[in-house]
N, C-alpha and C. Protein backbone atom coordinates (compact mmCIF):
# COMPACT_ATOMS: atom_id res chain seq x y z
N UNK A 1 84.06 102.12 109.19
CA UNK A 1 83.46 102.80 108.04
C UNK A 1 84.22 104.08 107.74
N UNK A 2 84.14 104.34 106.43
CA UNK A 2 84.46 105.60 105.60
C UNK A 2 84.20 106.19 105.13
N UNK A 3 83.98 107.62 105.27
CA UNK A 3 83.23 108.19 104.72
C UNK A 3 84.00 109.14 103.91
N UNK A 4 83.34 109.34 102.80
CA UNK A 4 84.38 110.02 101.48
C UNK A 4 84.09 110.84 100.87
N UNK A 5 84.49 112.25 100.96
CA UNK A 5 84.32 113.15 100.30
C UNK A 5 84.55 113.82 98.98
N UNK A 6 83.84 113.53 97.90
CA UNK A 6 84.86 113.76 96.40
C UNK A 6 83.88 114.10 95.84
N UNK A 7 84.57 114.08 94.05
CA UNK A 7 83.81 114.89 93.12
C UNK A 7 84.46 113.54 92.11
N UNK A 8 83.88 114.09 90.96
CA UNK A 8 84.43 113.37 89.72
C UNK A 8 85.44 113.71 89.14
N UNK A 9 86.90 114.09 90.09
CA UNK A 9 87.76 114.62 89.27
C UNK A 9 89.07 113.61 89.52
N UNK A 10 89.81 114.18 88.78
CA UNK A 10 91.33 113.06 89.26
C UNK A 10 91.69 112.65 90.60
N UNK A 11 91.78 113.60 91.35
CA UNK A 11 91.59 113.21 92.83
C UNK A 11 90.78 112.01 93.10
N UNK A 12 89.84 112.64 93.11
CA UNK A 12 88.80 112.27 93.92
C UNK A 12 88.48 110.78 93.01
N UNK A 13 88.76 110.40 91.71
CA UNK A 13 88.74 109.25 91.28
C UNK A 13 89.75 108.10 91.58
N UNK A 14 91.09 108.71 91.78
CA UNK A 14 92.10 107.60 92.68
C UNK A 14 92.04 107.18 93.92
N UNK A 15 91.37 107.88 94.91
CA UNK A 15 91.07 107.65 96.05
C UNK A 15 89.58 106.40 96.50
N UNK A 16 88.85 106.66 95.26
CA UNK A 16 87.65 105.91 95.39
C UNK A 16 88.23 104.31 94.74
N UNK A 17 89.48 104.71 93.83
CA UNK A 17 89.60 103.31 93.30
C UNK A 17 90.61 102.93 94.67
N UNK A 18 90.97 103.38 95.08
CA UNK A 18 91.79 102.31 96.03
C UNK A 18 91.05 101.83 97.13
N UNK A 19 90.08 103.02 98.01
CA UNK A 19 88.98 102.02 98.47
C UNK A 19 88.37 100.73 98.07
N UNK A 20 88.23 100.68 97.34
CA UNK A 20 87.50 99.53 95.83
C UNK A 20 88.47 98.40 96.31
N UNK A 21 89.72 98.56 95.95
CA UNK A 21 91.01 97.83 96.02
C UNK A 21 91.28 97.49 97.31
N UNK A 22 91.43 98.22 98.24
CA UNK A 22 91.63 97.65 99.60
C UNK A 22 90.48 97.09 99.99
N UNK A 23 88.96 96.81 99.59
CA UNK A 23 87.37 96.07 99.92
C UNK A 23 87.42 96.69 101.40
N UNK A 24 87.54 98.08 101.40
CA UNK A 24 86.81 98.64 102.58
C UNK A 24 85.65 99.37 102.57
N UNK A 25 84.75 99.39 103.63
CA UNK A 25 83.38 99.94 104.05
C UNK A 25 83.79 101.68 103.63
N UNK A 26 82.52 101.63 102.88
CA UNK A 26 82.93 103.48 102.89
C UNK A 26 81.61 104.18 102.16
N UNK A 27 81.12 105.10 102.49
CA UNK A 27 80.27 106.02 102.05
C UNK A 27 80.36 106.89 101.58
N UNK A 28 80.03 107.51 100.05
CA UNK A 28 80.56 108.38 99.62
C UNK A 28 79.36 109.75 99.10
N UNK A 29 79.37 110.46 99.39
CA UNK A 29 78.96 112.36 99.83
C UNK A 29 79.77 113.35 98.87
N UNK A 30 78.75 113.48 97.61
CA UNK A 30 79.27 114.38 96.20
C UNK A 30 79.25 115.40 96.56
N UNK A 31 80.28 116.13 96.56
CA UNK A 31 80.54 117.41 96.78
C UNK A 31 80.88 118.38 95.48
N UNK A 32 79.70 119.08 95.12
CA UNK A 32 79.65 119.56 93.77
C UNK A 32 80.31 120.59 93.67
N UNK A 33 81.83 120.35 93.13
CA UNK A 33 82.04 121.51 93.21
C UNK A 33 82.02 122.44 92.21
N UNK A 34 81.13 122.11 91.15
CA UNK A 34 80.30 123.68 90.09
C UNK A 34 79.43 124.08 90.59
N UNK A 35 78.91 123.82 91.76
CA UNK A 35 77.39 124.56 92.73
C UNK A 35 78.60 125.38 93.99
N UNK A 36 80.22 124.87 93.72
CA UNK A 36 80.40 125.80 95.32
C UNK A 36 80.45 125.06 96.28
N UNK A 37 79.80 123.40 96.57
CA UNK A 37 79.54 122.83 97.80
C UNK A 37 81.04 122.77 98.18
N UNK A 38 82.11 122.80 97.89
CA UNK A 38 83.62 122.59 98.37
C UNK A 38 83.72 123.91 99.13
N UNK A 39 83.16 125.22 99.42
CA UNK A 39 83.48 126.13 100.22
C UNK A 39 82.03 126.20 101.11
N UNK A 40 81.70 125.60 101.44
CA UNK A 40 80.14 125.57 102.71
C UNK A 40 81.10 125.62 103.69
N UNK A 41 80.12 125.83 104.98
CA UNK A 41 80.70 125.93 106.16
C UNK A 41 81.10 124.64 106.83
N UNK A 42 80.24 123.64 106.23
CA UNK A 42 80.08 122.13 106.82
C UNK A 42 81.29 121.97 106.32
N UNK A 43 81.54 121.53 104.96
CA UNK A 43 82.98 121.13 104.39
C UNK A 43 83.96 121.71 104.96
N UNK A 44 84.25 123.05 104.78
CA UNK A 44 85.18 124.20 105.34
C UNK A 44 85.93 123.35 106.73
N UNK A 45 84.91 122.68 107.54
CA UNK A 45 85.05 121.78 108.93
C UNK A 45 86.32 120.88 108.70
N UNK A 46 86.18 120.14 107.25
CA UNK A 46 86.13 118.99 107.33
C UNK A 46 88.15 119.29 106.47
N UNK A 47 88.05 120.64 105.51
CA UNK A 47 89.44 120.64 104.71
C UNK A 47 88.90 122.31 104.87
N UNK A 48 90.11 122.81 105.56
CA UNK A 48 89.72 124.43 105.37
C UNK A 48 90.56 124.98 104.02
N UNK A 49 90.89 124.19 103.58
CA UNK A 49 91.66 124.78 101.91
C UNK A 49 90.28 124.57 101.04
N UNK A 50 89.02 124.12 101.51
CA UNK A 50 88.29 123.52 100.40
C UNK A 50 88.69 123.22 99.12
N UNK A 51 89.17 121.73 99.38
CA UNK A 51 89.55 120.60 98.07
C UNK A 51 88.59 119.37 98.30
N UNK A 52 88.66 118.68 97.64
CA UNK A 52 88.28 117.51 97.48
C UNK A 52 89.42 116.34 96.85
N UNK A 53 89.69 115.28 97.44
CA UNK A 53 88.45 114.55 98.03
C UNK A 53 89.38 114.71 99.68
N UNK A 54 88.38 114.23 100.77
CA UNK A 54 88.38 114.32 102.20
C UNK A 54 88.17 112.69 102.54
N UNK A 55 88.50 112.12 103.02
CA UNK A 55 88.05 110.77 103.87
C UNK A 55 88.11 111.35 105.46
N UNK A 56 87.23 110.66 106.19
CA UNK A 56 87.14 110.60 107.50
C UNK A 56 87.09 109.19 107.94
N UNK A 57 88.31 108.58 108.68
CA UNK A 57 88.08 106.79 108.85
C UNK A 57 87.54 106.97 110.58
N UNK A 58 86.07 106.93 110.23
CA UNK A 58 85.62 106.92 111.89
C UNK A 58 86.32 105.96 113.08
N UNK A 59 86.87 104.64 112.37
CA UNK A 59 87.18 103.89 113.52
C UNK A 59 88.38 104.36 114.09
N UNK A 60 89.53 105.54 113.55
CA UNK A 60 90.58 106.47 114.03
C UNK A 60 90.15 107.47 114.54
N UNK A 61 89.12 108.13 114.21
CA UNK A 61 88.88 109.68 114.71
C UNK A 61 89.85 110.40 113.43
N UNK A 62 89.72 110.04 112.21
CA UNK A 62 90.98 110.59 111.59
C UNK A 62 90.40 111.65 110.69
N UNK A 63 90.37 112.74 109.94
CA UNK A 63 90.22 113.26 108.80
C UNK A 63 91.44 113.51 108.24
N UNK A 64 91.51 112.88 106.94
CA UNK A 64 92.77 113.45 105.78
C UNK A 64 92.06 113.91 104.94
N UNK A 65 92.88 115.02 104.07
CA UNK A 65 92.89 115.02 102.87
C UNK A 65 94.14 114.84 102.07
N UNK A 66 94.23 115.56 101.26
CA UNK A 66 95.37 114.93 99.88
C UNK A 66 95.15 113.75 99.40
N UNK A 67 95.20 113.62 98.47
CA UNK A 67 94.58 112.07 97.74
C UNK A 67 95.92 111.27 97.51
N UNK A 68 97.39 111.98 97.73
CA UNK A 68 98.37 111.15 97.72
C UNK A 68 98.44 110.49 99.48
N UNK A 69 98.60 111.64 100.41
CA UNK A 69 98.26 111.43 101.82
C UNK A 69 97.33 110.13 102.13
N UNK A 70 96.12 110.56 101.55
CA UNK A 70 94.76 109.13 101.44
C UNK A 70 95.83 107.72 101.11
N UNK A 71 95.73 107.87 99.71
CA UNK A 71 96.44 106.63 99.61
C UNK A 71 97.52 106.14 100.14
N UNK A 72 98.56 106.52 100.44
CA UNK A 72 99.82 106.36 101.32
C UNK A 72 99.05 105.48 102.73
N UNK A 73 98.16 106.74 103.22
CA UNK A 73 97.55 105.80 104.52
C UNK A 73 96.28 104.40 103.94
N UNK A 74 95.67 104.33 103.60
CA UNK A 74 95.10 103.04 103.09
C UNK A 74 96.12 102.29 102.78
N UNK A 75 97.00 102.81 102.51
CA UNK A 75 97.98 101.20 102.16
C UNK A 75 98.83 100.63 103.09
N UNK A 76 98.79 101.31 104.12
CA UNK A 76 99.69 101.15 105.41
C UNK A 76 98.80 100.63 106.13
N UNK A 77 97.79 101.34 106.03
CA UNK A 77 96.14 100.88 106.91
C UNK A 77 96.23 99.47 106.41
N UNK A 78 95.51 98.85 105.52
CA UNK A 78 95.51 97.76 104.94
C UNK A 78 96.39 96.76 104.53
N UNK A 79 98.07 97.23 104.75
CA UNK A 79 98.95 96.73 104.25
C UNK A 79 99.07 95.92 102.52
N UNK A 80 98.34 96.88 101.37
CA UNK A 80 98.23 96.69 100.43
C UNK A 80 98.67 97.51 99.17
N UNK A 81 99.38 97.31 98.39
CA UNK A 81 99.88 98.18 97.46
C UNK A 81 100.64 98.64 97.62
N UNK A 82 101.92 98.46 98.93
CA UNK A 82 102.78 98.90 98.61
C UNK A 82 103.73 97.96 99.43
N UNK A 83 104.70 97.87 98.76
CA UNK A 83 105.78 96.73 99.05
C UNK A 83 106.40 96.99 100.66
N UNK A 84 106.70 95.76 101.34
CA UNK A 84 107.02 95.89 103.09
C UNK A 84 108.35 95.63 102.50
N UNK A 85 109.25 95.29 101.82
CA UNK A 85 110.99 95.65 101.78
C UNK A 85 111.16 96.91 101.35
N UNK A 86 112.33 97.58 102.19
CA UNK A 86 112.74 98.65 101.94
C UNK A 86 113.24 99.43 100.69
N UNK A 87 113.67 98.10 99.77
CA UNK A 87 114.07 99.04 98.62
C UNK A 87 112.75 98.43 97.83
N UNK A 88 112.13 97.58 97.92
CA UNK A 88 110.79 98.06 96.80
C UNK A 88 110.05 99.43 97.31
N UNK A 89 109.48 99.43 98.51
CA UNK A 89 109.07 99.79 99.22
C UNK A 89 109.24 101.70 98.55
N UNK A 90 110.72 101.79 98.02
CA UNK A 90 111.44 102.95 98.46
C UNK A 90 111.08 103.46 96.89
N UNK A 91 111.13 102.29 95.69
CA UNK A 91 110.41 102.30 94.82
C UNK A 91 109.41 102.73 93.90
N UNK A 92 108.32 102.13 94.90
CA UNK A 92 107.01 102.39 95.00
C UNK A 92 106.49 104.18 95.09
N UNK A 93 107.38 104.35 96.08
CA UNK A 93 107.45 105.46 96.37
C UNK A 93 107.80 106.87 95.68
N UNK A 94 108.97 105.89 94.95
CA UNK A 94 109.70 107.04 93.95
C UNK A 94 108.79 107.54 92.57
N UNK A 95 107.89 106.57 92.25
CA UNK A 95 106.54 106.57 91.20
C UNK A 95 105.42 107.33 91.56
N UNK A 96 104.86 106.66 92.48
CA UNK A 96 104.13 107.69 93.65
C UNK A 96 104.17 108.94 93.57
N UNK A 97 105.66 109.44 93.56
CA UNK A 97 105.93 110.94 94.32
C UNK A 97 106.14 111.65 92.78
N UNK A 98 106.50 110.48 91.46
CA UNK A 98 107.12 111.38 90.44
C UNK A 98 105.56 111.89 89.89
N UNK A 99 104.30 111.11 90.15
CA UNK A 99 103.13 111.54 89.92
C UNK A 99 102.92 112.48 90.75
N UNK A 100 102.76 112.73 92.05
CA UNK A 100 102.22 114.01 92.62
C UNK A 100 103.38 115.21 92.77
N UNK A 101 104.66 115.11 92.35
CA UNK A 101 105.01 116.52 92.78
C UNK A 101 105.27 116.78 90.84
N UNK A 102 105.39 115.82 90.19
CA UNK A 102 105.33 116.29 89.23
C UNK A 102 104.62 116.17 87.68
N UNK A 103 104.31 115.22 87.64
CA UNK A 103 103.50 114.74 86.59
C UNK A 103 101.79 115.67 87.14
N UNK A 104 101.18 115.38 88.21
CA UNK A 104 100.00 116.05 88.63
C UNK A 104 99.77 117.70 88.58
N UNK A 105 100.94 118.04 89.56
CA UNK A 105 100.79 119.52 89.27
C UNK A 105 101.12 120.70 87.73
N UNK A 106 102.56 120.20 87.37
CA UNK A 106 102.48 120.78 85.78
C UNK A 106 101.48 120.15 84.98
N UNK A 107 100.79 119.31 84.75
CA UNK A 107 99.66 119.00 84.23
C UNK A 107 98.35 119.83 84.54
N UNK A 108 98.42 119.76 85.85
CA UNK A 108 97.01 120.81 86.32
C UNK A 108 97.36 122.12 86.08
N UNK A 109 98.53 122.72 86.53
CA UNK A 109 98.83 123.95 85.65
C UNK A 109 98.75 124.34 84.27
N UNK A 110 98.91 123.70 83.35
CA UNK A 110 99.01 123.69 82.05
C UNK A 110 97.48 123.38 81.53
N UNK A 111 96.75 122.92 82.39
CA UNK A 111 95.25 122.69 81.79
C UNK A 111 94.83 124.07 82.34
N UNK A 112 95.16 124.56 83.57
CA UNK A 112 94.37 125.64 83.68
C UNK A 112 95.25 126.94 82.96
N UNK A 113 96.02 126.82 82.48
CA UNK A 113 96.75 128.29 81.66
C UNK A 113 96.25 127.90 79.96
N UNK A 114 95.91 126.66 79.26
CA UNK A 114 95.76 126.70 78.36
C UNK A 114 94.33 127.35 78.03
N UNK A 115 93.73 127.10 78.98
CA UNK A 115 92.08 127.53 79.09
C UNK A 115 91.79 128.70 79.69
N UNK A 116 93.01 129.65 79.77
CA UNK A 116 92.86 130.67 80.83
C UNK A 116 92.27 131.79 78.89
N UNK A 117 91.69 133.24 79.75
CA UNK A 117 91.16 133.48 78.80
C UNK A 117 92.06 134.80 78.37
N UNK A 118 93.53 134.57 78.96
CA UNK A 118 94.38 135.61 78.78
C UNK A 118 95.30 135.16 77.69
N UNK A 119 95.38 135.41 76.81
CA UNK A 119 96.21 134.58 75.72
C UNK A 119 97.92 134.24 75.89
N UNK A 120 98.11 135.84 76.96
CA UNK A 120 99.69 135.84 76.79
C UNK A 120 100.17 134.82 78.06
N UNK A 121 99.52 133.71 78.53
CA UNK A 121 99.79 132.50 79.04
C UNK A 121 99.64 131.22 78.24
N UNK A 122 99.62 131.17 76.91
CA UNK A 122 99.75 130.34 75.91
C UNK A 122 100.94 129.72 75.95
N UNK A 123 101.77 130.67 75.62
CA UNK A 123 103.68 129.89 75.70
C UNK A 123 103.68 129.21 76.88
N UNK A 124 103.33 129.92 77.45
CA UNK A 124 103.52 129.12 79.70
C UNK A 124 102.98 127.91 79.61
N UNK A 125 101.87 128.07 79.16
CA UNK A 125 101.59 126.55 78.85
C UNK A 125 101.94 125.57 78.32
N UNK A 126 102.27 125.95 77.42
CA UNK A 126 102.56 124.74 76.17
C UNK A 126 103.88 124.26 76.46
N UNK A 127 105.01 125.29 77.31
CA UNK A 127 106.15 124.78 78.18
C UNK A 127 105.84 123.85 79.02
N UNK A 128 104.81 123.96 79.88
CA UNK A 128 104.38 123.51 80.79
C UNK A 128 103.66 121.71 80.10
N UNK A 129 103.23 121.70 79.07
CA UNK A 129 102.77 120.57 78.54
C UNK A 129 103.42 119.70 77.81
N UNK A 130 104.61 120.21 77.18
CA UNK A 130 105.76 119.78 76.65
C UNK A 130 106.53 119.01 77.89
N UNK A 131 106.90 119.33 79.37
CA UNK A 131 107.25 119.32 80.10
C UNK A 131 106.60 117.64 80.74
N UNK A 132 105.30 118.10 80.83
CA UNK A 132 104.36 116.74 81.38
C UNK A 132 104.66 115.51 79.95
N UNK A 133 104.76 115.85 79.09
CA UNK A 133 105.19 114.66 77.83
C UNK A 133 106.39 114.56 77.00
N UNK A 134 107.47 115.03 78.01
CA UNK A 134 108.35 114.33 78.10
C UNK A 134 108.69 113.51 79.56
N UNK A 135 107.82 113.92 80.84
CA UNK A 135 107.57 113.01 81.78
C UNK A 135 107.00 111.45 81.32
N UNK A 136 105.56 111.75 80.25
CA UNK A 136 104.89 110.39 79.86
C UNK A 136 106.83 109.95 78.73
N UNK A 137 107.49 110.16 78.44
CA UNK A 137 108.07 109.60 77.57
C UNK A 137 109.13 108.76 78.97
N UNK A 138 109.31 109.29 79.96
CA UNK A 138 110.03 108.48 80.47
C UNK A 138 109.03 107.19 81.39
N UNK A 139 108.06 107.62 81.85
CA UNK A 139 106.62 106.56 82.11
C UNK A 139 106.54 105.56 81.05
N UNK A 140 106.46 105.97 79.78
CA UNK A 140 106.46 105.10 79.18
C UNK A 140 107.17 103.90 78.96
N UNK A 141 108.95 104.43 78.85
CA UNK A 141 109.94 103.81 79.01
C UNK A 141 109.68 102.57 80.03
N UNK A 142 109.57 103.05 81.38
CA UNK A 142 109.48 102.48 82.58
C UNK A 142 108.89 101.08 82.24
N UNK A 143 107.61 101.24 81.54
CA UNK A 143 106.76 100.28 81.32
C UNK A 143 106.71 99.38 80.14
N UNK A 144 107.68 99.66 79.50
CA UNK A 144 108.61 99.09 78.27
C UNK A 144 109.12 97.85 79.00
N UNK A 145 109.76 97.73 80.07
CA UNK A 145 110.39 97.19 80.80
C UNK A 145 109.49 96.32 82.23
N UNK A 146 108.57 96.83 82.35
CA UNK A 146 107.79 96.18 83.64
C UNK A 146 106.29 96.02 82.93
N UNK A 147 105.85 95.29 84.04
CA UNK A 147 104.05 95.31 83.95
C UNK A 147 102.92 96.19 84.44
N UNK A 148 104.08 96.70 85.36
CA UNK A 148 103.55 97.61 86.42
C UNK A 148 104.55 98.68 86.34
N UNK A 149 104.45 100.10 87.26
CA UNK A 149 105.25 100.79 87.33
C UNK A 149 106.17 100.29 88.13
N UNK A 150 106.01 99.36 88.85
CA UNK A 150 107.32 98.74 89.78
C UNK A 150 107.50 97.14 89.85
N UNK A 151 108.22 96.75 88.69
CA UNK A 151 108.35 95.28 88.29
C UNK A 151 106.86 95.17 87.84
N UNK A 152 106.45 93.81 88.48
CA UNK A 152 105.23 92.96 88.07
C UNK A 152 104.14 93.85 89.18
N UNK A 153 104.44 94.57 90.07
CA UNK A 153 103.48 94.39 91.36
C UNK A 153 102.64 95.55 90.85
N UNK A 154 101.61 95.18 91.31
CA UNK A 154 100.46 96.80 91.31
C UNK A 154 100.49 97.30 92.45
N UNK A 155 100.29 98.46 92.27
CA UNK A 155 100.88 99.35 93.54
C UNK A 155 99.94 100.22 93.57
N UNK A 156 100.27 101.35 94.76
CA UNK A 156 99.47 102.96 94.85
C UNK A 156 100.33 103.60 93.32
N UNK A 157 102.10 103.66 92.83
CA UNK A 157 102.08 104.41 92.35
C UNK A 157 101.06 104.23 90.49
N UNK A 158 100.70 102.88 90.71
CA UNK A 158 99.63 102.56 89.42
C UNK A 158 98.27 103.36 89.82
N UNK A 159 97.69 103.43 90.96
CA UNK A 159 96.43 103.79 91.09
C UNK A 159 96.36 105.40 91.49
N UNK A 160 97.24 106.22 91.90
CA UNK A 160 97.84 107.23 91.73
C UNK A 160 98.24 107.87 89.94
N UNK A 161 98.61 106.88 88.94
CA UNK A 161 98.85 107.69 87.79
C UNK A 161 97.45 107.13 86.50
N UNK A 162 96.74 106.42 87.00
CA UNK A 162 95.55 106.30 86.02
C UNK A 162 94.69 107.02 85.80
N UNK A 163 94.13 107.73 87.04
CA UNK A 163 92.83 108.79 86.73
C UNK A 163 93.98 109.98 85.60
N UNK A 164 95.14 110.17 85.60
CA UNK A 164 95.42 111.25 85.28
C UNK A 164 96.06 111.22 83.74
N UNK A 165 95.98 109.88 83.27
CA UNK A 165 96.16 108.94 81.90
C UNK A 165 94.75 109.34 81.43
N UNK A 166 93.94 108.14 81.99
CA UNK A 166 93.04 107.67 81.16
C UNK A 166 92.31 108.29 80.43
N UNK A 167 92.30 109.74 80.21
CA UNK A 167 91.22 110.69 79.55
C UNK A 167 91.67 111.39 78.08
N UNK A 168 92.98 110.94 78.33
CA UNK A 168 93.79 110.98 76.88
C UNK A 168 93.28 110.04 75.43
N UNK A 169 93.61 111.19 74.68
CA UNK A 169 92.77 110.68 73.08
C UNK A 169 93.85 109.41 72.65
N UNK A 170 93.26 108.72 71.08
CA UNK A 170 94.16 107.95 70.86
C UNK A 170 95.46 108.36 70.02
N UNK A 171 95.27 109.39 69.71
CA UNK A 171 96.89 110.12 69.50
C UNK A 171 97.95 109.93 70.24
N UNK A 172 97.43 110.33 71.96
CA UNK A 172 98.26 110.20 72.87
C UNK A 172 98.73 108.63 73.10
N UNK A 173 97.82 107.85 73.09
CA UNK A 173 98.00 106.34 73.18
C UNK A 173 98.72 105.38 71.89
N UNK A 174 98.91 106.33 70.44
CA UNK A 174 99.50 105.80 69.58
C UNK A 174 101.11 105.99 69.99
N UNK A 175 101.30 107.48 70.66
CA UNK A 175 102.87 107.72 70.73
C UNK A 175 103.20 107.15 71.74
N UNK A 176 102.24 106.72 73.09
CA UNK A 176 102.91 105.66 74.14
C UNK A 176 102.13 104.64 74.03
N UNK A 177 102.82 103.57 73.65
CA UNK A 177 102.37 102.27 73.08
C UNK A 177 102.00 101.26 74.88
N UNK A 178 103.39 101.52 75.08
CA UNK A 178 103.92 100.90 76.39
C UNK A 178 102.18 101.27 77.57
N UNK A 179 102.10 102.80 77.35
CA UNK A 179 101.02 103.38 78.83
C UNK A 179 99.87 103.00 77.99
N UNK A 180 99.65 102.57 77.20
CA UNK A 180 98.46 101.89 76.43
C UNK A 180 98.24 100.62 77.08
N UNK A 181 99.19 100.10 76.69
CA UNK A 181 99.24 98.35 77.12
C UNK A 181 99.14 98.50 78.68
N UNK A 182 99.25 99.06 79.18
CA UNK A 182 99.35 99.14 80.71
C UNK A 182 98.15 100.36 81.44
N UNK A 183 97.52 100.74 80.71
CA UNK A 183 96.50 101.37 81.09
C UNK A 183 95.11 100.29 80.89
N UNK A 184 95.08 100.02 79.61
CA UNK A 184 94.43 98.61 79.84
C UNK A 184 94.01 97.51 80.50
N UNK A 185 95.77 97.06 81.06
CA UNK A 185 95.88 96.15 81.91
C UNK A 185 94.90 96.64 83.46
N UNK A 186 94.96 98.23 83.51
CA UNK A 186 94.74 98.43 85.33
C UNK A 186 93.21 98.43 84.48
N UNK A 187 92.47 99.45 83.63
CA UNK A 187 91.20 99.42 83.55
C UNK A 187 90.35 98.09 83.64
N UNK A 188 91.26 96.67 83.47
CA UNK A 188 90.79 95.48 83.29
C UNK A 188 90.19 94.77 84.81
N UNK A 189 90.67 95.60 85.66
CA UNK A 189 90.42 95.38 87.24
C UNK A 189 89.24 95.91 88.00
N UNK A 190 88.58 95.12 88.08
CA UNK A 190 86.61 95.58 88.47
C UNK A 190 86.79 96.40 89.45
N UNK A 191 87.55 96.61 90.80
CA UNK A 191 87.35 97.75 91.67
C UNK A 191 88.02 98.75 90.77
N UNK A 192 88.81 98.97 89.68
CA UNK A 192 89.10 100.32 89.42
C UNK A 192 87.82 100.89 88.70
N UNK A 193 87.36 100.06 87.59
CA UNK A 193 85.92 100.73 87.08
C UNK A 193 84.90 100.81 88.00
N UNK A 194 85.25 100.35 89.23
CA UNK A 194 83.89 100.47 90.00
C UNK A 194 84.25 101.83 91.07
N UNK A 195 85.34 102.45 91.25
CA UNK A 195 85.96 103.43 91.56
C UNK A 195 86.09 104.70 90.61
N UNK A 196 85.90 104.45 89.64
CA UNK A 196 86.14 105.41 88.16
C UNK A 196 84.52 106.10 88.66
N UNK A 197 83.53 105.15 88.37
CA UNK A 197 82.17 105.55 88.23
C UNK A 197 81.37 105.47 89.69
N UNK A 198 82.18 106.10 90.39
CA UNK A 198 81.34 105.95 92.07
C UNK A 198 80.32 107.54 91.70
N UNK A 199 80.70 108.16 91.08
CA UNK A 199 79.98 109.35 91.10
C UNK A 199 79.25 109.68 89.37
């Protein structure tokens, strides 16, 4: 069993869909974090950065966090979603990583400077968002060409870049035709909507 610590946010929504996906046992414990519950003393235990989301896989004695970390291990755990040859494998990886070191964080930066209530971080931003869409222009590309982000196969780096798509208007989905057709395709998969709406 698993027990899972999250919220309703991008994180914490890719991690619940790959549980879903790998059909493992797991229990999941909302951690609100507009009440604060992400800095309690209990949590604090569990991720002393207080983030979300946290898994604990009791049958290891394990606690992770990072929701790229999470998934990396469920898929090794389970041997699912990510390719056993070395150069898919290496692939997989390279999608994976172009979502968390870069598509995730200038995105989360740029949402929190556009909303910041200091104005003269406006330009910073909008660099910063320009930046994340010309990333979707090469994502898109990618998928011009495949079904998946890596050939035909569904992978972590698909379940890794959906929570952080899917909330986009249809403006965004008129100029990438390609992450349309392929955002579709993953929403069409019952453990991801049943992972979307765990909370």
């Amino acid at each position: 069993m698993i027990d899972l610590y999250t919220y309703a946010t991008s994180n914490g929504k890719r991690v619940a869909i790959m549980l879903e996906e790998c059909d493992l046992d797991y229990q999941v414990h909302k951690v609100d974090l507009r009440r604060g519950e992400q800095k309690t003393t209990e949590f604090l235990q569990l991720n002393p950065s207080g983030r979300i989301p946290v898994i604990v896989d009791n049958e290891k004695s394990l606690v992770l966090t990072q929701s790229s970390a999470i998934l990396l291990y469920l898929a090794e755990k389970t041997g699912r979603f990510i390719a056993n040859d070395s150069i898919s494998k290496a692939k997989v990886l390279e999608w994976f990583l172009f979502h968390a070191t870069d598509v995730a964080i200038t995105s989360g930066n740029a949402f929190y400077l556009i909303n910041s209530e200091w104005l003269e971080y406006r330009e910073s931003a909008q660099r910063l968002k320009d930046r994340v869409y010309d990333w979707y222009q090469y994502f898109n590309q990618q998928l011009s060409e495949n079904k998946f982000l890596v050939d035909n196969q569904y992978s972590i780096a698909d379940i890794a870049m959906l929570p952080s798509v899917v909330g986009n208007d249809d403006v965004f989905f008129d100029k990438y035709a390609h992450i349309a057709r392929w955002k579709d395709e993953v929403l069409s998969r019952p453990a991801v909507q049943r992972g979307l709406n765990i909370i």
